[in-house]
Protein backbone atom coordinates (compact mmCIF):
# COMPACT_ATOMS: atom_id res chain seq x y z
CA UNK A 1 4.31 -4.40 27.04
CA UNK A 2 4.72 -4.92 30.58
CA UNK A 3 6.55 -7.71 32.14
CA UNK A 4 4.43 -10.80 34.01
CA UNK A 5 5.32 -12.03 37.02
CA UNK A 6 4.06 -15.74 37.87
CA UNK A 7 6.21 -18.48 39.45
CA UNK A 8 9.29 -20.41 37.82
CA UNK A 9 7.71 -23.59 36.83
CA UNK A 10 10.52 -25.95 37.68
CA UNK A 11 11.48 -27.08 40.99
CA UNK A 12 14.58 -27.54 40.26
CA UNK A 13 17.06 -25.25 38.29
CA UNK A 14 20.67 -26.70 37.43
CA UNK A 15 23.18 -23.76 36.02
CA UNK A 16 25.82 -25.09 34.02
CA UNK A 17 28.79 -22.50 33.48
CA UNK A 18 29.58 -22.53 29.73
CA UNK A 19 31.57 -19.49 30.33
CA UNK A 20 34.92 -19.69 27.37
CA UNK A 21 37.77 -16.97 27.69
CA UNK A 22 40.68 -16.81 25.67
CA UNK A 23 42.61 -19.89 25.21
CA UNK A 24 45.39 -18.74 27.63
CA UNK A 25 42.56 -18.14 30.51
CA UNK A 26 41.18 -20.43 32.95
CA UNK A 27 37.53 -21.28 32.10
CA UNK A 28 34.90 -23.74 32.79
CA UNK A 29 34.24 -23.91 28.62
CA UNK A 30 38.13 -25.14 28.31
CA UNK A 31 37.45 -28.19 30.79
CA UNK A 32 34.51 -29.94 29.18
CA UNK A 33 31.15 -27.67 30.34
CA UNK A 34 29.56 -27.54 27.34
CA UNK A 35 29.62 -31.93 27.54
CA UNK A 36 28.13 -31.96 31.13
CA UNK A 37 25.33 -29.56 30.40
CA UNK A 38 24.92 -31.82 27.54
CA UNK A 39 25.14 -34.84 29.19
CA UNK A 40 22.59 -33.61 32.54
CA UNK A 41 20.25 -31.98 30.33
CA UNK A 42 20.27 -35.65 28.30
CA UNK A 43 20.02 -37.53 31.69
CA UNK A 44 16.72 -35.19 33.05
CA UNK A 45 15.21 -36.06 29.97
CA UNK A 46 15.25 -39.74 29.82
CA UNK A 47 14.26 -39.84 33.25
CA UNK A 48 11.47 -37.79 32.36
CA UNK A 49 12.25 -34.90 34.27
CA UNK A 50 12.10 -32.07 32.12
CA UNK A 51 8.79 -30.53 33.09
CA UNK A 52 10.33 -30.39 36.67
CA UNK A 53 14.22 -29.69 36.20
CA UNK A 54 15.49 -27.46 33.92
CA UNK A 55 19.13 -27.67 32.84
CA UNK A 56 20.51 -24.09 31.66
CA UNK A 57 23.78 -22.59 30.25
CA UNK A 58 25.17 -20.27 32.32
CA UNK A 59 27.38 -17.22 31.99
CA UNK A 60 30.91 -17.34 34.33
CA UNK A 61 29.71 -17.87 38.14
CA UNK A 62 32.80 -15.99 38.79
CA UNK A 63 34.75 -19.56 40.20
CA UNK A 64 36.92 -20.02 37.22
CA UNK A 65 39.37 -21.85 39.17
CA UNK A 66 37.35 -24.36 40.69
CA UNK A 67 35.46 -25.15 37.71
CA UNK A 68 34.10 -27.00 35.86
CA UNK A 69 30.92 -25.39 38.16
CA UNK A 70 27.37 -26.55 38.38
CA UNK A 71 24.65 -24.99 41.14
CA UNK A 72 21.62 -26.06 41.98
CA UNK A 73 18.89 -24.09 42.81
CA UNK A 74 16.71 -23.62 44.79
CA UNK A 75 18.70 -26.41 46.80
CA UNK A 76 21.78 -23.99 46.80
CA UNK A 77 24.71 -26.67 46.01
CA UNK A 78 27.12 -26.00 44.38
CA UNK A 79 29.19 -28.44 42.72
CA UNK A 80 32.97 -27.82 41.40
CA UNK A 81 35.55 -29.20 39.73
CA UNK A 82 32.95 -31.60 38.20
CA UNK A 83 34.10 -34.20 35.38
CA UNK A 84 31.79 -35.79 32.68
CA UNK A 85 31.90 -38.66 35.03
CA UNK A 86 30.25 -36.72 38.09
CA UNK A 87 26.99 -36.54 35.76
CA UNK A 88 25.11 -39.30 36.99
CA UNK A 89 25.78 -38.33 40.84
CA UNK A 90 24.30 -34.71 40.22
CA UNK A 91 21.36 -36.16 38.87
CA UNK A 92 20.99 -38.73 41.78
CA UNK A 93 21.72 -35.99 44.29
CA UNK A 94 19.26 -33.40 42.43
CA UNK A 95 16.14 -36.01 42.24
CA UNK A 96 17.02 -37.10 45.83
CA UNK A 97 16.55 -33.75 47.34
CA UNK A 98 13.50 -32.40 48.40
């Protein structure tokens, strides 16, 4: 089988880092990630979004100190130290962009 190559059919891609290390490590899993992707991806879909951002899990962005992280593509933000909280100002700034 040989891979396709078409175009990503989102505009907007929003990379959550889920990334969990030991308990004695910094990570962005120990600080609540796993609720924000939760609580964009829930946000994108009751604004009907879903066809045109996709939330996704991500692996460690290598920012471990700073996080919580969260980047946007293709707008190229990146967003750190984000809280549960910070959720609805994401979303706002990730519709509001071209």
């Amino acid at each position: 089988m040989t891979a396709e190559r078409t175009s990503v059919p989102y505009q907007k891609i929003v990379f959550v880092c889920v990334n969990r290390r030991e308990p004695h490590e910094t990570c962005c899993a120990h600080r609540e990630s796993e609720a924000i992707a939760a609580a964009l991806k829930a946000r994108v879909k009751a604004l009907g979004l879903s066809r045109a951002i996709r939330v996704s899990k991500s692996g460690c962005q290598d920012l471990c100190a700073k996080g919580p992280n969260v980047m946007v593509f293709p707008d190229y933000v990146w967003y750190h130290g984000v809280a549960p909280g910070d959720v609805e100002r994401i979303i706002e700034d990730v519709v509001r962009r071209p």
